[in-house]
Protein backbone atom coordinates (compact mmCIF):
# COMPACT_ATOMS: atom_id res chain seq x y z
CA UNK A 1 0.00 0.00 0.00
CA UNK A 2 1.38 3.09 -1.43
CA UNK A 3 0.49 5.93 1.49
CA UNK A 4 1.36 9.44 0.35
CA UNK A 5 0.67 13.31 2.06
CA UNK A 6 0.57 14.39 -1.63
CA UNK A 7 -2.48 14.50 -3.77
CA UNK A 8 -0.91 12.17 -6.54
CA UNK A 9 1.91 9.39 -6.78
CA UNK A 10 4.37 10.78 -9.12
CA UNK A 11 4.58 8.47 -12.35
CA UNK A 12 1.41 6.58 -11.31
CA UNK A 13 -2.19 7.77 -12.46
CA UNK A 14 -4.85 7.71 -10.71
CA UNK A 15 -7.75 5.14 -12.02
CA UNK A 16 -10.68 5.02 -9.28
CA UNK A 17 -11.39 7.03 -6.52
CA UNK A 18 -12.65 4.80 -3.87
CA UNK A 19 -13.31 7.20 -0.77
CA UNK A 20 -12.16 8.73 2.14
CA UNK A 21 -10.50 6.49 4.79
CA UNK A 22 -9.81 7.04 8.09
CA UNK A 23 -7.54 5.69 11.14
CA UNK A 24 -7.64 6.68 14.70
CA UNK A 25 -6.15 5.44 17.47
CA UNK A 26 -6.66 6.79 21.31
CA UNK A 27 -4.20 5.50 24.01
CA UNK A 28 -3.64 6.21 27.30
CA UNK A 29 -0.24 7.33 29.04
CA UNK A 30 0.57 5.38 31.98
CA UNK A 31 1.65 6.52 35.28
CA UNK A 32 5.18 5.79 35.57
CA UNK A 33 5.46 7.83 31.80
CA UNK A 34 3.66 10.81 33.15
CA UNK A 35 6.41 10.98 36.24
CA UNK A 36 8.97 10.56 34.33
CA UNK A 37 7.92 13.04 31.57
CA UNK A 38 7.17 15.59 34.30
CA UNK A 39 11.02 14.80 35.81
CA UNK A 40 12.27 16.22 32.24
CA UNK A 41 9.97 18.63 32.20
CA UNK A 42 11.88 20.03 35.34
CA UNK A 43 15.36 19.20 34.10
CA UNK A 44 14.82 19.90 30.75
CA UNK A 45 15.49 17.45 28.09
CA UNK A 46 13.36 14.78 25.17
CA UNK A 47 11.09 12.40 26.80
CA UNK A 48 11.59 9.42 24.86
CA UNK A 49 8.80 7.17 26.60
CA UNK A 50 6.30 9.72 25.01
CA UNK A 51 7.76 10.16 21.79
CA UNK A 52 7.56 5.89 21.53
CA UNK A 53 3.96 6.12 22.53
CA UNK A 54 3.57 8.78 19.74
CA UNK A 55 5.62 6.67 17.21
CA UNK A 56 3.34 3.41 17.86
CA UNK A 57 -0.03 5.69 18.17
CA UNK A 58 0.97 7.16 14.55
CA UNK A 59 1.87 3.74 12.99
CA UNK A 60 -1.36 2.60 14.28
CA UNK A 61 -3.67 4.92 13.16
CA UNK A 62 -1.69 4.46 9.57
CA UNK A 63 -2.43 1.02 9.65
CA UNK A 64 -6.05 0.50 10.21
CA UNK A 65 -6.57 3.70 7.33
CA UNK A 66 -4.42 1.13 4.86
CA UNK A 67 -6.46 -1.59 6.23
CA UNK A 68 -9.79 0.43 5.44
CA UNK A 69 -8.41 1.37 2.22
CA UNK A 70 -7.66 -2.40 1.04
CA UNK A 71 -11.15 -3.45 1.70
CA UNK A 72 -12.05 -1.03 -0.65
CA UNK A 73 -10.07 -2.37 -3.29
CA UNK A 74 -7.38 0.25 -3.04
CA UNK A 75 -3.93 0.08 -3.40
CA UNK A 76 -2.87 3.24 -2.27
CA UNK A 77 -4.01 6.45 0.18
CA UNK A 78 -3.02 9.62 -0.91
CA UNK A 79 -3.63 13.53 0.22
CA UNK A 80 -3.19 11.89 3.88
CA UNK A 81 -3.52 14.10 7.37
CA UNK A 82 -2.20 13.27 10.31
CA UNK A 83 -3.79 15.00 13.51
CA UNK A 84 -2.85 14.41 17.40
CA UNK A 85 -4.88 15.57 20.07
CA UNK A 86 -4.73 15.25 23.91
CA UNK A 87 -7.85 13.88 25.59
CA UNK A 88 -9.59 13.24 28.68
CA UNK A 89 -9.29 14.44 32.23
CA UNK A 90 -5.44 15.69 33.05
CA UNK A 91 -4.67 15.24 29.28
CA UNK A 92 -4.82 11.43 30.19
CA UNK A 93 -5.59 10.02 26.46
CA UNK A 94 -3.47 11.14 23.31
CA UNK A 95 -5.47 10.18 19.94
CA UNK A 96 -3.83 10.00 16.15
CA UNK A 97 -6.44 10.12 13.61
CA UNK A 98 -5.43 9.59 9.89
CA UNK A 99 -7.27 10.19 6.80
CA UNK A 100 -6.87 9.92 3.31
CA UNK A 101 -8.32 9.34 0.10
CA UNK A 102 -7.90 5.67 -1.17
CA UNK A 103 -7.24 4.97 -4.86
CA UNK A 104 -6.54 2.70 -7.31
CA UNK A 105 -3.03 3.17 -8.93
CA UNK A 106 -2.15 1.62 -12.28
């Protein structure tokens, strides 16, 4: 599955339009994350715990779209958007949602 930000895959054409798919994926940040995140927030520095949970979240959300998409017949997403947003009480829940436009290549 070809998955693309831009409207078109250079050197491919577009033959079918099949519809707009969409991934999303909400987890929730543990405990011993949030401490640790707020200890670098204090000392400064990259919290890598979160930045893992955001890698996995992302490839998630990607995932299930290209999953959508190949139901549809679809062998590739393009013009895709990739949103985060924080959720819940205390910012508890981060969400990735992904969406695209599946297509058939030829």
């Amino acid at each position: 599955m070809i998955v693309t930000t831009t409207p078109n895959v250079e050197g491919r054409r577009i033959t079918e339009y099949c519809g707009v798919v969409a991934g999303e994926v909400i987890m929730g940040a543990n405990i011993f994350r949030d401490f640790m995140a707020g200890i670098r927030d204090v000392i400064g520095g990259r919290s890598s715990e979160y930045e893992d949970q955001l890698i996995k979240a992302r490839e998630a959300a990607i995932r299930e779209m290209c999953d959508r998409a190949a139901r549809l017949g679809a062998n590739a997403v393009v013009g895709v958007d990739i949103d985060y947003e924080v959720l819940g009480e205390r910012n508890g829940m981060l969400m990735v949602s992904t969406s695209g436009t599946a297509v058939k290549l030829e």
